[in-house]
C-alpha atoms as a PDB file:
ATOM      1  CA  UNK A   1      40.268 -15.350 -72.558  1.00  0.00           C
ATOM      2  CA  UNK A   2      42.478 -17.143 -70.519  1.00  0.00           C
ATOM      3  CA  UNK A   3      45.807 -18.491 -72.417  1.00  0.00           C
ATOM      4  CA  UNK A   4      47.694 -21.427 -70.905  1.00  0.00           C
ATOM      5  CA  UNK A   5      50.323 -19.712 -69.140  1.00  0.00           C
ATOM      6  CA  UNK A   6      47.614 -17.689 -66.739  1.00  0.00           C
ATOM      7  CA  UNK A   7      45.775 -21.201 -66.529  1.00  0.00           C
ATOM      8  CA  UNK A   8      48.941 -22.328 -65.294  1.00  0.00           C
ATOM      9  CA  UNK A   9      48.457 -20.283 -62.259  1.00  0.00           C
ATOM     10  CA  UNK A  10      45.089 -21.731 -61.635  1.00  0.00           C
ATOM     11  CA  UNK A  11      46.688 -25.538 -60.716  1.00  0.00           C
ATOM     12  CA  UNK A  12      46.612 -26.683 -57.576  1.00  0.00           C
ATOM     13  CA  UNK A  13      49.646 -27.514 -55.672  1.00  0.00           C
ATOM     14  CA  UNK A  14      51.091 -30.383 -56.161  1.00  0.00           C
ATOM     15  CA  UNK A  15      49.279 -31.371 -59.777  1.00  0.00           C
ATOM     16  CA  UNK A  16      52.151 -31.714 -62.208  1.00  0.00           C
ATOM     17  CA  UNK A  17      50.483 -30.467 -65.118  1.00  0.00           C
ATOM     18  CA  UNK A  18      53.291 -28.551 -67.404  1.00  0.00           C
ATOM     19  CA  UNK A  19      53.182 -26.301 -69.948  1.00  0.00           C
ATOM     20  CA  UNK A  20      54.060 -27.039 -73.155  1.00  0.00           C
ATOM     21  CA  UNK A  21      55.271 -26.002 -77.026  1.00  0.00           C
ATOM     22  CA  UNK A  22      52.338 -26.251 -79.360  1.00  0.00           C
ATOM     23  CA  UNK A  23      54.411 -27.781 -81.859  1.00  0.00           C
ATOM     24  CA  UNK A  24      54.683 -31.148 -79.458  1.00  0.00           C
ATOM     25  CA  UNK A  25      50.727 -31.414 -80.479  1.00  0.00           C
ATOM     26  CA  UNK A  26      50.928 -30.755 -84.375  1.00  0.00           C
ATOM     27  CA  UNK A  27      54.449 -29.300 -86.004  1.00  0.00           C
ATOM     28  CA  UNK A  28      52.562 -26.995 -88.205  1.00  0.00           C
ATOM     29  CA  UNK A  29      50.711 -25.061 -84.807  1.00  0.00           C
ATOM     30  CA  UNK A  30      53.706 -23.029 -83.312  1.00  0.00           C
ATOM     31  CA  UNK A  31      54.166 -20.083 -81.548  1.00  0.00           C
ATOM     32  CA  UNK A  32      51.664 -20.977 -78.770  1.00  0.00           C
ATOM     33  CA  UNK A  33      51.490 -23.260 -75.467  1.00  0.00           C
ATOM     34  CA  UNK A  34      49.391 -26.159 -73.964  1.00  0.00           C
ATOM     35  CA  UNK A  35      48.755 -26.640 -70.017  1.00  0.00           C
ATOM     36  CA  UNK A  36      49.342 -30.446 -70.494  1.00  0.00           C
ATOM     37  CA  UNK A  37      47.002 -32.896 -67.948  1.00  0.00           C
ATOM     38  CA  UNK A  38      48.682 -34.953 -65.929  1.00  0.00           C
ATOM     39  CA  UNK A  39      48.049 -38.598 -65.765  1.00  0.00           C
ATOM     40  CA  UNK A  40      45.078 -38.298 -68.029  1.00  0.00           C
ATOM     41  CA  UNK A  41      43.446 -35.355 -65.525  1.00  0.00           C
ATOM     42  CA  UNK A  42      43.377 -31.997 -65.567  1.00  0.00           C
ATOM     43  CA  UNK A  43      42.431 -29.413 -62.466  1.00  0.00           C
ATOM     44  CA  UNK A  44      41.775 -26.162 -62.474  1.00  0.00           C
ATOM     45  CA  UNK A  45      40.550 -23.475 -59.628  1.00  0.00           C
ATOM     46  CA  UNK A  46      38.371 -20.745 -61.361  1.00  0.00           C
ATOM     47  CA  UNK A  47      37.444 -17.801 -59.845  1.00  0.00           C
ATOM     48  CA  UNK A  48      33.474 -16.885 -59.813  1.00  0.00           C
ATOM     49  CA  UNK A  49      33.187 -13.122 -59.360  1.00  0.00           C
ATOM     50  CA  UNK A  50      29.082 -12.972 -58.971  1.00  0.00           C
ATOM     51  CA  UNK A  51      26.219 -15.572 -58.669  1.00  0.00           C
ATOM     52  CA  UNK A  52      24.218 -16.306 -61.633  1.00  0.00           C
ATOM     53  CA  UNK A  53      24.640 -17.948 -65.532  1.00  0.00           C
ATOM     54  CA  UNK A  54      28.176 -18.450 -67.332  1.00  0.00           C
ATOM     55  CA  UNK A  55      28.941 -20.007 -70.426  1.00  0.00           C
ATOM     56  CA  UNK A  56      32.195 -22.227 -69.942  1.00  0.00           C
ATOM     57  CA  UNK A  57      34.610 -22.506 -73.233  1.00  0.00           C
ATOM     58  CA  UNK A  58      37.739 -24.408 -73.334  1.00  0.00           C
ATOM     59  CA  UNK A  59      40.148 -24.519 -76.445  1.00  0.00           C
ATOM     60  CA  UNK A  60      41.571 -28.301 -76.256  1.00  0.00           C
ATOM     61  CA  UNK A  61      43.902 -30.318 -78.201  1.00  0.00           C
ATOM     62  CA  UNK A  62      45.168 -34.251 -77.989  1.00  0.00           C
ATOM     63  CA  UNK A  63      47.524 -36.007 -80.391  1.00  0.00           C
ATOM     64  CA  UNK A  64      44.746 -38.637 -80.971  1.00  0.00           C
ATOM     65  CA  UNK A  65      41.275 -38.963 -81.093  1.00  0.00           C
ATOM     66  CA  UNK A  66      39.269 -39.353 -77.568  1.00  0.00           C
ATOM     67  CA  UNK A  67      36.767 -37.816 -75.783  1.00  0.00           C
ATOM     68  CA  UNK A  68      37.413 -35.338 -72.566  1.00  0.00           C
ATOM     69  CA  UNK A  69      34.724 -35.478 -70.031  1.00  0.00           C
ATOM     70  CA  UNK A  70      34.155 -32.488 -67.185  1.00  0.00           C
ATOM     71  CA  UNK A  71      33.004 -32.157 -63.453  1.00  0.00           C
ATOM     72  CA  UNK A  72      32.826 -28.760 -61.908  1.00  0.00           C
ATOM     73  CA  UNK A  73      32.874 -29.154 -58.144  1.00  0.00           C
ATOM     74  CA  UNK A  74      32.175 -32.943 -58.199  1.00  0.00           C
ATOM     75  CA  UNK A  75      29.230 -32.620 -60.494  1.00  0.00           C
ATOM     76  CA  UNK A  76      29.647 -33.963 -63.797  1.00  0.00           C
ATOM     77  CA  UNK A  77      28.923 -31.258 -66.638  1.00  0.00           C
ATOM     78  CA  UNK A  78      26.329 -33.130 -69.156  1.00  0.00           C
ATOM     79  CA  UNK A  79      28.280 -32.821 -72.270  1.00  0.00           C
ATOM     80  CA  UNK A  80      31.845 -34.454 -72.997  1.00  0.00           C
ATOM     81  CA  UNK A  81      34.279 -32.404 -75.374  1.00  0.00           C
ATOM     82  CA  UNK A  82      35.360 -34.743 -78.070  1.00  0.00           C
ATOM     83  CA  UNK A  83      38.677 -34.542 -80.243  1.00  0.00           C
ATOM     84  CA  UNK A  84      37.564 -34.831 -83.676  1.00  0.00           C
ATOM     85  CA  UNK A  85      40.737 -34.662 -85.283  1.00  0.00           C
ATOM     86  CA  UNK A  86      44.365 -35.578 -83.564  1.00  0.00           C
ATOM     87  CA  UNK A  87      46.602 -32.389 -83.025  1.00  0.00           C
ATOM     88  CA  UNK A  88      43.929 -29.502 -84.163  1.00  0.00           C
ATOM     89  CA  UNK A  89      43.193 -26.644 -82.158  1.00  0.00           C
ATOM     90  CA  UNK A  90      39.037 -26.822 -80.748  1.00  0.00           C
ATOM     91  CA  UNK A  91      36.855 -25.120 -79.159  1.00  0.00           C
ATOM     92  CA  UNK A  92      33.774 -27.046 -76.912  1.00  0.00           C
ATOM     93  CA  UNK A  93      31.224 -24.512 -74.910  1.00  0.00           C
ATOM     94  CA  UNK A  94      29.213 -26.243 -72.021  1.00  0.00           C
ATOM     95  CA  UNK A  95      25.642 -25.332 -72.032  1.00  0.00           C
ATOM     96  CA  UNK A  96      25.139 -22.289 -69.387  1.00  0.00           C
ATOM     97  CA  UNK A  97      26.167 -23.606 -65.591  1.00  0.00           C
ATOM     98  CA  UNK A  98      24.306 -21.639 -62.642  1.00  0.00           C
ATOM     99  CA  UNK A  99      26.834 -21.090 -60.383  1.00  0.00           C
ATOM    100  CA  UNK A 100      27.378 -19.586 -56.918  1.00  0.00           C
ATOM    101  CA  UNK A 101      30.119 -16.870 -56.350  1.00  0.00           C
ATOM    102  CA  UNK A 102      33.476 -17.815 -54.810  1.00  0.00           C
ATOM    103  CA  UNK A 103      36.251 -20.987 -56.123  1.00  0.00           C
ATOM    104  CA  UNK A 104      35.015 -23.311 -58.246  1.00  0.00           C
ATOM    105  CA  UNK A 105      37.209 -26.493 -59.131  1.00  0.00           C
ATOM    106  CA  UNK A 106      37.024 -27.767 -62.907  1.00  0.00           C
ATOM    107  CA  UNK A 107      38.560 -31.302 -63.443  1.00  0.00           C
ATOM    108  CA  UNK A 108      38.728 -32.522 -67.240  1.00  0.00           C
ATOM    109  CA  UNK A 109      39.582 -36.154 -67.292  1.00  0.00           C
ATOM    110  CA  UNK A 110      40.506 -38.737 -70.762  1.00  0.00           C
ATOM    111  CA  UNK A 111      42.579 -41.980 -70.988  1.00  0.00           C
ATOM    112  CA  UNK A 112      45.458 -40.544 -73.219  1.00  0.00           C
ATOM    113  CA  UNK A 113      47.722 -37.423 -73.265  1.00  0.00           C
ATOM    114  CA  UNK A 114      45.967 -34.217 -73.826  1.00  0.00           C
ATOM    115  CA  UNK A 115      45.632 -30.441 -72.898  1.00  0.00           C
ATOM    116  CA  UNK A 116      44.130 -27.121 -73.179  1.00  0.00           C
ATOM    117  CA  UNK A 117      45.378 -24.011 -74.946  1.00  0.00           C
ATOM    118  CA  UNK A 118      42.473 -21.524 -73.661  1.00  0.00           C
ATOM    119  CA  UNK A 119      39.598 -21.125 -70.972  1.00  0.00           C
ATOM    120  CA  UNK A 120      36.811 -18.540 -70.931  1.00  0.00           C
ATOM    121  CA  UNK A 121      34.081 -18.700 -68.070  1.00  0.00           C
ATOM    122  CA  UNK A 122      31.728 -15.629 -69.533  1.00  0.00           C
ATOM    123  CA  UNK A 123      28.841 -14.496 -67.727  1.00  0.00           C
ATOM    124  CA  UNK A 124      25.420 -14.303 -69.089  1.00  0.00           C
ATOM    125  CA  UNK A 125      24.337 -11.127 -69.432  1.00  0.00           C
ATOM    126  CA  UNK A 126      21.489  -9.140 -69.730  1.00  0.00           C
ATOM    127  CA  UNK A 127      21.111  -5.403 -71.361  1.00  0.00           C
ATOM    128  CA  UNK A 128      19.540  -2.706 -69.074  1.00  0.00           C
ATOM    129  CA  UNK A 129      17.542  -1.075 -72.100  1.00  0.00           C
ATOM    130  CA  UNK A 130      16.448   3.043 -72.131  1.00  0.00           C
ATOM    131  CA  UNK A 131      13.390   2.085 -70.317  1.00  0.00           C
ATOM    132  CA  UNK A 132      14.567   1.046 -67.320  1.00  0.00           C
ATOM    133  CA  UNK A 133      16.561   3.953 -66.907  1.00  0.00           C
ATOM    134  CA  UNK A 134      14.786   7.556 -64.814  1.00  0.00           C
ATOM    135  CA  UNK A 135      17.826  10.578 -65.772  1.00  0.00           C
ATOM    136  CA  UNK A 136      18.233  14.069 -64.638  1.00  0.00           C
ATOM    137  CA  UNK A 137      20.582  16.478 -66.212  1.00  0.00           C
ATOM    138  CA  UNK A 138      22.359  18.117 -67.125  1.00  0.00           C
ATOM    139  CA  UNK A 139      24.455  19.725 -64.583  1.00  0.00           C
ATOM    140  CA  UNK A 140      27.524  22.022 -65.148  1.00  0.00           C
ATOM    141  CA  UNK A 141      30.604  19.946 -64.475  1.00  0.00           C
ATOM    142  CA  UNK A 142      34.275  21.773 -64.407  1.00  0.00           C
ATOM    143  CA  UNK A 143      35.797  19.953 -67.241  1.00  0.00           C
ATOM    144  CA  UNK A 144      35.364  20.839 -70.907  1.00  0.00           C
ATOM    145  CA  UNK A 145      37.221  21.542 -74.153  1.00  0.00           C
ATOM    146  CA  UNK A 146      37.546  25.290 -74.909  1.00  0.00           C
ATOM    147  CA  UNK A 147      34.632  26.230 -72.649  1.00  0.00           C
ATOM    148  CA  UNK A 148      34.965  29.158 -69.842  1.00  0.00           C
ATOM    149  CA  UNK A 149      35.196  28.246 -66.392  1.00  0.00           C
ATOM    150  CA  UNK A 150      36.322  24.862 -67.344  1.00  0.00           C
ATOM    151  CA  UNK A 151      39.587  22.604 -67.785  1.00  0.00           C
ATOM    152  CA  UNK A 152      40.292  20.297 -70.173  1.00  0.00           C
ATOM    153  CA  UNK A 153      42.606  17.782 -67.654  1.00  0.00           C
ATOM    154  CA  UNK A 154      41.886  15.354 -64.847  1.00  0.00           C
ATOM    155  CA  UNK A 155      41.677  18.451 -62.367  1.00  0.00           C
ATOM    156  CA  UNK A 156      38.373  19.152 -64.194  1.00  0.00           C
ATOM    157  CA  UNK A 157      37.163  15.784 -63.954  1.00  0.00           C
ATOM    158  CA  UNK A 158      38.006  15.172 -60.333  1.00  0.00           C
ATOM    159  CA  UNK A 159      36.454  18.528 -58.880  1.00  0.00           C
ATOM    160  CA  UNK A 160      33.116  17.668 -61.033  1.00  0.00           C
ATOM    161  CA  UNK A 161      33.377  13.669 -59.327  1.00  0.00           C
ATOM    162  CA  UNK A 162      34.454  15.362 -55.699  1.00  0.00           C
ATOM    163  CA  UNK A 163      31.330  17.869 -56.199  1.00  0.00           C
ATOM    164  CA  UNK A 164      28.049  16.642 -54.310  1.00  0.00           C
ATOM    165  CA  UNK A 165      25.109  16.940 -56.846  1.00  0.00           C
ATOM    166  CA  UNK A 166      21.688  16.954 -55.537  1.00  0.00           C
ATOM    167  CA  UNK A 167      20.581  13.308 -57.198  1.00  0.00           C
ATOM    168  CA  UNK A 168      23.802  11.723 -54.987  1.00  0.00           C
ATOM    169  CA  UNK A 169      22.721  13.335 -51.607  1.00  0.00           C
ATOM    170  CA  UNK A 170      19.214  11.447 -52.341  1.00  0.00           C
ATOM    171  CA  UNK A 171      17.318   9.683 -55.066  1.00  0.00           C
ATOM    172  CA  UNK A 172      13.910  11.011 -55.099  1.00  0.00           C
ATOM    173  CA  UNK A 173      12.368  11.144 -58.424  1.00  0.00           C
ATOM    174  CA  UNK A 174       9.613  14.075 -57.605  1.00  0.00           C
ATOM    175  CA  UNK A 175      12.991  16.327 -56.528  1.00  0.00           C
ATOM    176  CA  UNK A 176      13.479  19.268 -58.477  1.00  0.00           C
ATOM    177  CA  UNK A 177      16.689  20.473 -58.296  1.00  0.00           C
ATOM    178  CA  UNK A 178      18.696  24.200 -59.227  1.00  0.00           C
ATOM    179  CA  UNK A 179      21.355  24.070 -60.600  1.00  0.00           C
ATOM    180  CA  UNK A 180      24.738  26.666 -61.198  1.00  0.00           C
ATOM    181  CA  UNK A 181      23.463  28.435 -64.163  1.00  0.00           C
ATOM    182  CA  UNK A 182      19.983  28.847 -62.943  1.00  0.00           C
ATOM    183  CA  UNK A 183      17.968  26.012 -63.825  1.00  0.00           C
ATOM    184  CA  UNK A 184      15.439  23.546 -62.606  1.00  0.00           C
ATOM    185  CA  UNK A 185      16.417  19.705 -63.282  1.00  0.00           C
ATOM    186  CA  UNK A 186      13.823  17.564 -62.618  1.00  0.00           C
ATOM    187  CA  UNK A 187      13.810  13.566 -62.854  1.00  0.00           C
ATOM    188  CA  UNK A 188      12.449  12.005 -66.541  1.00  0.00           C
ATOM    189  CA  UNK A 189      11.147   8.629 -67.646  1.00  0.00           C
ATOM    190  CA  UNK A 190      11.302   7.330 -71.300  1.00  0.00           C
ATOM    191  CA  UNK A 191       7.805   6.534 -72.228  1.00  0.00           C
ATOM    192  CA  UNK A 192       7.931   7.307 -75.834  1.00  0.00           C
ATOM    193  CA  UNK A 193       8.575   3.949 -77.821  1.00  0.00           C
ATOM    194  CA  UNK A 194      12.047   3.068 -78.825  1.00  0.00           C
ATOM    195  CA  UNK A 195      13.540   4.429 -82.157  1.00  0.00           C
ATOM    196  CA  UNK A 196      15.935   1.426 -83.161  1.00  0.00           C
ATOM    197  CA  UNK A 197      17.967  -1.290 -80.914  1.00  0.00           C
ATOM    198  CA  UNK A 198      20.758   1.023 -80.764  1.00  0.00           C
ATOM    199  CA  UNK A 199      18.072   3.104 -78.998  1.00  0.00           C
ATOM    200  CA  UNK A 200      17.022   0.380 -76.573  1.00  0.00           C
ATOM    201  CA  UNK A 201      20.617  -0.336 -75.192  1.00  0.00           C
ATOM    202  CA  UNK A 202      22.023   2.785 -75.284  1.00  0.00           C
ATOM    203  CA  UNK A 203      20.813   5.685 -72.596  1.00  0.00           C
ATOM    204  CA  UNK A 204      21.714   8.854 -75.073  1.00  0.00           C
ATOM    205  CA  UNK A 205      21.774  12.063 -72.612  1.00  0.00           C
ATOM    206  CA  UNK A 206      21.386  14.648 -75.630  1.00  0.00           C
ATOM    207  CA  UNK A 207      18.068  12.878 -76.568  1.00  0.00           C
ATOM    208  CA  UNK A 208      17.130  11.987 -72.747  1.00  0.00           C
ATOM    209  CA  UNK A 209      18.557  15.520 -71.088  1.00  0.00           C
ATOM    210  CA  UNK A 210      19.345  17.779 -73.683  1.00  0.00           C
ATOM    211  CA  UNK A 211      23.094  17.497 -72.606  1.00  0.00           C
ATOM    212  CA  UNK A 212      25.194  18.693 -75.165  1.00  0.00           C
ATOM    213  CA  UNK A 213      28.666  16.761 -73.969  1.00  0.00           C
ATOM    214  CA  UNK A 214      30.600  17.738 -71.238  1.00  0.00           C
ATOM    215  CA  UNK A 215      28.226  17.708 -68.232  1.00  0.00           C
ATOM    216  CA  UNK A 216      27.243  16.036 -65.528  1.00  0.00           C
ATOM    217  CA  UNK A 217      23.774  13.376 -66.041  1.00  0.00           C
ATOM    218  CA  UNK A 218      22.821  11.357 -63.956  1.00  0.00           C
ATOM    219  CA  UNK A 219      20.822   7.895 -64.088  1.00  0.00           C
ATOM    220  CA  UNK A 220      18.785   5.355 -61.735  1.00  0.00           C
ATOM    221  CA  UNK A 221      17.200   2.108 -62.184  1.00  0.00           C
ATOM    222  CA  UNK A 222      15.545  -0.071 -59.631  1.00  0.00           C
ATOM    223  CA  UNK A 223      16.635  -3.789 -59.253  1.00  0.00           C
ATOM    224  CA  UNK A 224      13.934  -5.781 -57.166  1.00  0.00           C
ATOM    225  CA  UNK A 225      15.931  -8.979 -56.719  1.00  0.00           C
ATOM    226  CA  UNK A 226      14.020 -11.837 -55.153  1.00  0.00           C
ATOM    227  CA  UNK A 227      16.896 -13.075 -53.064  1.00  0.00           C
ATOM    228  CA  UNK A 228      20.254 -11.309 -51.478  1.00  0.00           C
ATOM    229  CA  UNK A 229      22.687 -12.607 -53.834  1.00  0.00           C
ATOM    230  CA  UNK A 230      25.378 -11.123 -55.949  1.00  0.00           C
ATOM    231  CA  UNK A 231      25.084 -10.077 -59.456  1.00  0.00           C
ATOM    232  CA  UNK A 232      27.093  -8.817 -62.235  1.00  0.00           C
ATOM    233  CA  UNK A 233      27.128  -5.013 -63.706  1.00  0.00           C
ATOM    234  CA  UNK A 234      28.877  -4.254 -66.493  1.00  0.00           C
ATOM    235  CA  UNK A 235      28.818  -0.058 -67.370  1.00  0.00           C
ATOM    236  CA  UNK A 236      30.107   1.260 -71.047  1.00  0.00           C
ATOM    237  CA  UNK A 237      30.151   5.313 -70.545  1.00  0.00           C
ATOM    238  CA  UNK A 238      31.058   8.222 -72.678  1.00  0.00           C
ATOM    239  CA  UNK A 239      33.171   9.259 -71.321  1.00  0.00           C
ATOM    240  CA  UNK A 240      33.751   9.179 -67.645  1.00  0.00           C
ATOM    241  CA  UNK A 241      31.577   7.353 -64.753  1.00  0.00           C
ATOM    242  CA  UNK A 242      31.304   6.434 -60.714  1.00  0.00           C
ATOM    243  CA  UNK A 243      27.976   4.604 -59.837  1.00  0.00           C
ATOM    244  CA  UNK A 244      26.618   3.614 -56.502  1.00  0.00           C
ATOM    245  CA  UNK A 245      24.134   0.948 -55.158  1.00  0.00           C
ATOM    246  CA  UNK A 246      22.238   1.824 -51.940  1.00  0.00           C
ATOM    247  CA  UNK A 247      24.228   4.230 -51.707  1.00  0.00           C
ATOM    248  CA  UNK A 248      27.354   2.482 -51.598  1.00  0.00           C
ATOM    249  CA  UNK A 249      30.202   3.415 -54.219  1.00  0.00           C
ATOM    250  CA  UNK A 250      30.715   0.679 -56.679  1.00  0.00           C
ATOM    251  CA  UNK A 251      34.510  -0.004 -57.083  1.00  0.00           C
ATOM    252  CA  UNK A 252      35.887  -1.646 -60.421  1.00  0.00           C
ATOM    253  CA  UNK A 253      39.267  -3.344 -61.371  1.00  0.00           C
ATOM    254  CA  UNK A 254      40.159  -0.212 -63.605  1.00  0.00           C
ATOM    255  CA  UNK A 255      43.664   0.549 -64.241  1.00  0.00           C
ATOM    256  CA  UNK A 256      44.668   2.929 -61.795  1.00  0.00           C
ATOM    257  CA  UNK A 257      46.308   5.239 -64.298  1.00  0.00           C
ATOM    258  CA  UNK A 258      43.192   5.469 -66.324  1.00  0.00           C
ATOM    259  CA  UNK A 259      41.617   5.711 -63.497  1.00  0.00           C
ATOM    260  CA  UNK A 260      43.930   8.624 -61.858  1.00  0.00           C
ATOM    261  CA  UNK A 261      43.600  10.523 -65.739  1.00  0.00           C
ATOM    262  CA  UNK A 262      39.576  10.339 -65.434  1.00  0.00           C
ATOM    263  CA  UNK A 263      39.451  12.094 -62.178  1.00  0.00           C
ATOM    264  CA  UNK A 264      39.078   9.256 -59.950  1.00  0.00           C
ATOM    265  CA  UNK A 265      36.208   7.985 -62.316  1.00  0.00           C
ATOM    266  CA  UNK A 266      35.894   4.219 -62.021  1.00  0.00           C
ATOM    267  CA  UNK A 267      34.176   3.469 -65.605  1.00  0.00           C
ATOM    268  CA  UNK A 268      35.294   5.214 -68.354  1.00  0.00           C
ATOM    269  CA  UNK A 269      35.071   4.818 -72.529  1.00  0.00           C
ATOM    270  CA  UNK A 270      31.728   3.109 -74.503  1.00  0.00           C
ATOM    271  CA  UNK A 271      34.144  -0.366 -73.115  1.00  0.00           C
ATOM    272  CA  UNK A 272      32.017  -1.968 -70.947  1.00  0.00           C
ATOM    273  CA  UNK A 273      33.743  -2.218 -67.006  1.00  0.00           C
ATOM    274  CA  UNK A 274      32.399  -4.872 -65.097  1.00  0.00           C
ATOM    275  CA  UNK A 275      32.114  -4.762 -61.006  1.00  0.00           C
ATOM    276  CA  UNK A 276      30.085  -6.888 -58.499  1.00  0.00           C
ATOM    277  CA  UNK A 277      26.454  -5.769 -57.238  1.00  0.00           C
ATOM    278  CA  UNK A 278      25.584  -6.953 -53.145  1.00  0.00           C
ATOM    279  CA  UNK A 279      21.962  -7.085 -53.770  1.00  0.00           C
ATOM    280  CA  UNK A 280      19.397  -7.455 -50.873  1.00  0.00           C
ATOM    281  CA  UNK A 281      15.897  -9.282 -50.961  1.00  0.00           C
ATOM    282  CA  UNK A 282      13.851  -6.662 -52.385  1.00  0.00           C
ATOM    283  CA  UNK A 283      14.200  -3.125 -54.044  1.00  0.00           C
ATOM    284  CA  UNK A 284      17.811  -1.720 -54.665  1.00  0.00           C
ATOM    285  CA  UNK A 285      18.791   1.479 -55.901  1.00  0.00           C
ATOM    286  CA  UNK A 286      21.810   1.877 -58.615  1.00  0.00           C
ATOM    287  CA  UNK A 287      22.679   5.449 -59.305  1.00  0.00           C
ATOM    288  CA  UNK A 288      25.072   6.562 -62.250  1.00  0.00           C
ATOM    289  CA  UNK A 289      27.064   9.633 -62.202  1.00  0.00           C
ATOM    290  CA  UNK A 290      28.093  10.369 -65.610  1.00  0.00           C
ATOM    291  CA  UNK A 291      30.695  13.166 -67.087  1.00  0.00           C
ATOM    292  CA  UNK A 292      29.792  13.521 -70.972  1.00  0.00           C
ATOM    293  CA  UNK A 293      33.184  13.498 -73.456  1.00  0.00           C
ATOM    294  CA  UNK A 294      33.314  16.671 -75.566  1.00  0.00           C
ATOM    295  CA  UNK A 295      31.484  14.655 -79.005  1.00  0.00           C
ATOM    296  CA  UNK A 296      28.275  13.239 -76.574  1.00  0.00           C
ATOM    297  CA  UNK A 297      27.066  12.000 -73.676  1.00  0.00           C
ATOM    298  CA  UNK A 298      25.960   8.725 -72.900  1.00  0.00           C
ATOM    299  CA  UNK A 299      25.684   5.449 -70.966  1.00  0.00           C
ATOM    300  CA  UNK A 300      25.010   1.343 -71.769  1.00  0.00           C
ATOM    301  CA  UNK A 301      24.616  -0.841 -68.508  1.00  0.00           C
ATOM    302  CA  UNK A 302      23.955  -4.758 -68.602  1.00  0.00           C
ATOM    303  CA  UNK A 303      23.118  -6.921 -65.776  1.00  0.00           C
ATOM    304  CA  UNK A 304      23.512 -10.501 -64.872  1.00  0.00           C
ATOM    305  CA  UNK A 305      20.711 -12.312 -66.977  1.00  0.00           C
ATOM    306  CA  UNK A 306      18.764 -14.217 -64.012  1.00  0.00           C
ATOM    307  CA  UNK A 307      14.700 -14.114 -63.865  1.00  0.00           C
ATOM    308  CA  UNK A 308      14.873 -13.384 -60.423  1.00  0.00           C
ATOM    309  CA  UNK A 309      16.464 -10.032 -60.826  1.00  0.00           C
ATOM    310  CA  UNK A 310      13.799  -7.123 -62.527  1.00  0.00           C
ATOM    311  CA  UNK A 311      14.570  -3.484 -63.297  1.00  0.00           C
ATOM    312  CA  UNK A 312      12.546  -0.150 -63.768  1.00  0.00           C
ATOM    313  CA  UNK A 313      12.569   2.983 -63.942  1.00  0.00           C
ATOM    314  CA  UNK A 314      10.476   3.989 -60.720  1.00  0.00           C
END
């Protein structure tokens, strides 16, 4: 959610639209601020990280009754937001707008004073459910709690993410790989039916692998996309994850101290991190590297929710 003061930021120069003390709008709503339209408009420049579906919400408040109507990029949005009652704090969501990646300019226009407390452009989103998902695992990684030959600190993490597993040199699912304790690791499909929902959106790598925690898994799905466009990818882990797509490494907006305590790892806790997917006409390849936690081991991805974008698991 954006609160007025970052909206602020999204003015154009040269709009006078100010800030203002809640309490100007209703004296019993303090402790919070208004981005105040000037001359009866209000302009904003909103950022559009990925083509495909948003839902638009704006938190809006007038002094008197009125109605608001919108235009985003010169095209007027169907629905006006209306004040129902003078100086209360409320919330109108636009039906879902298809929109294109890059600047988008929002104008809200009314005869009368008004202004908006709060802004959230949220992206549609589809879950990428256990089916779609091919895994192979485990491998040993170098980090782990109490376990030999491992260390339980970043140093662990990065030499397991710095370490070149036989899935990232090449995707093939008929590939059997050894691994450092003597094993063969071979690709899997799901084609058992699912337990529960938790089931469907969750990729569990105890139940798909056999991993007990701390090891290395890894996961692919294939995205046919009918255009090259962008899309949306939003990646929960537990506990520590780098992903690529056509063999590209997928970079996030994570905190670079989390980032620098995971090893380098650019997704990391069951919180979904969202990044930006360059997806060709055609069949693209998204490959997760995953480092269990020491209580489990798994992964939930979702995907901007467009029909033209399909995923499997071969």
């Amino acid at each position: 959610m954006i609160k007025a003061d970052e909206l602020a930021k999204l003015v154009p120069v040269g709009s006078k639209a100010v800030l203002k003390p809640s309490i100007e709008i209703n004296k019993e709503w303090g402790g919070a601020q208004l981005l105040m339209a000037d001359a009866g408009a209000l302009e904003l420049s909103l950022d559009i990280p990925a083509d495909g579906p948003y839902i638009l919400r704006i938190g809006h408040a007038a002094p008197s009754l009125g109605v608001t109507v919108a235009s985003l990029d010169g095209k007027s949005l169907p629905t006006p937001l209306e004040t129902a009652a003078a100086g209360a704090t409320e919330t109108f969501a636009f039906p879902a707008l298809q929109l294109k990646a890059g600047k988008a300019t929002l104008l809200l226009r009314r005869d009368g004073l008004f202004g908006v407390y709060a802004l959230q452009l949220l992206p549609r989103l589809k879950p990428l459910p256990n089916l779609v998902w091919s895994v192979a695992g485990p491998f040993p990684g170098f980090w782990g709690t109490h376990m030999a030959g491992r260390t339980d600190d970043a140093a662990g993490l990065r030499k397991s993410f710095e370490t070149v597993y036989g899935p990232e040199e090449k995707v093939d699912l008929a590939a059997v790989y050894k691994t450092a304790d003597g094993r063969e690791v071979r690709w899997k499909q799901k084609a058992d039916a699912s337990l529960c929902t938790l089931d469907d959106l969750v990729v569990s790598m105890p139940i798909r692998t056999g991993s007990t925690g701390a090891d290395i898994n890894f996961a692919v799905t294939y995205i046919t996309s009918d255009v090259d466009r962008t899309a949306q990818f939003h990646l929960g882990v537990d506990w520590w994850g780098v992903a690529w797509l056509n063999g590209e490494r997928l970079t996030t907006a994570i905190d670079p101290k989390t980032k620098e305590g995971g090893g380098g790892a650019d997704f990391t806790t069951h919180y979904p991190t969202p990044t930006v997917l360059k997806l060709k006409k055609g069949v693209n390849i998204l490959l997760v590297k995953e480092n269990g936690g020491s209580l489990g081991s798994a992964m939930a991805g979702y995907i901007t929710d467009d029909p033209g974008l399909v995923c499997a698991a071969k």
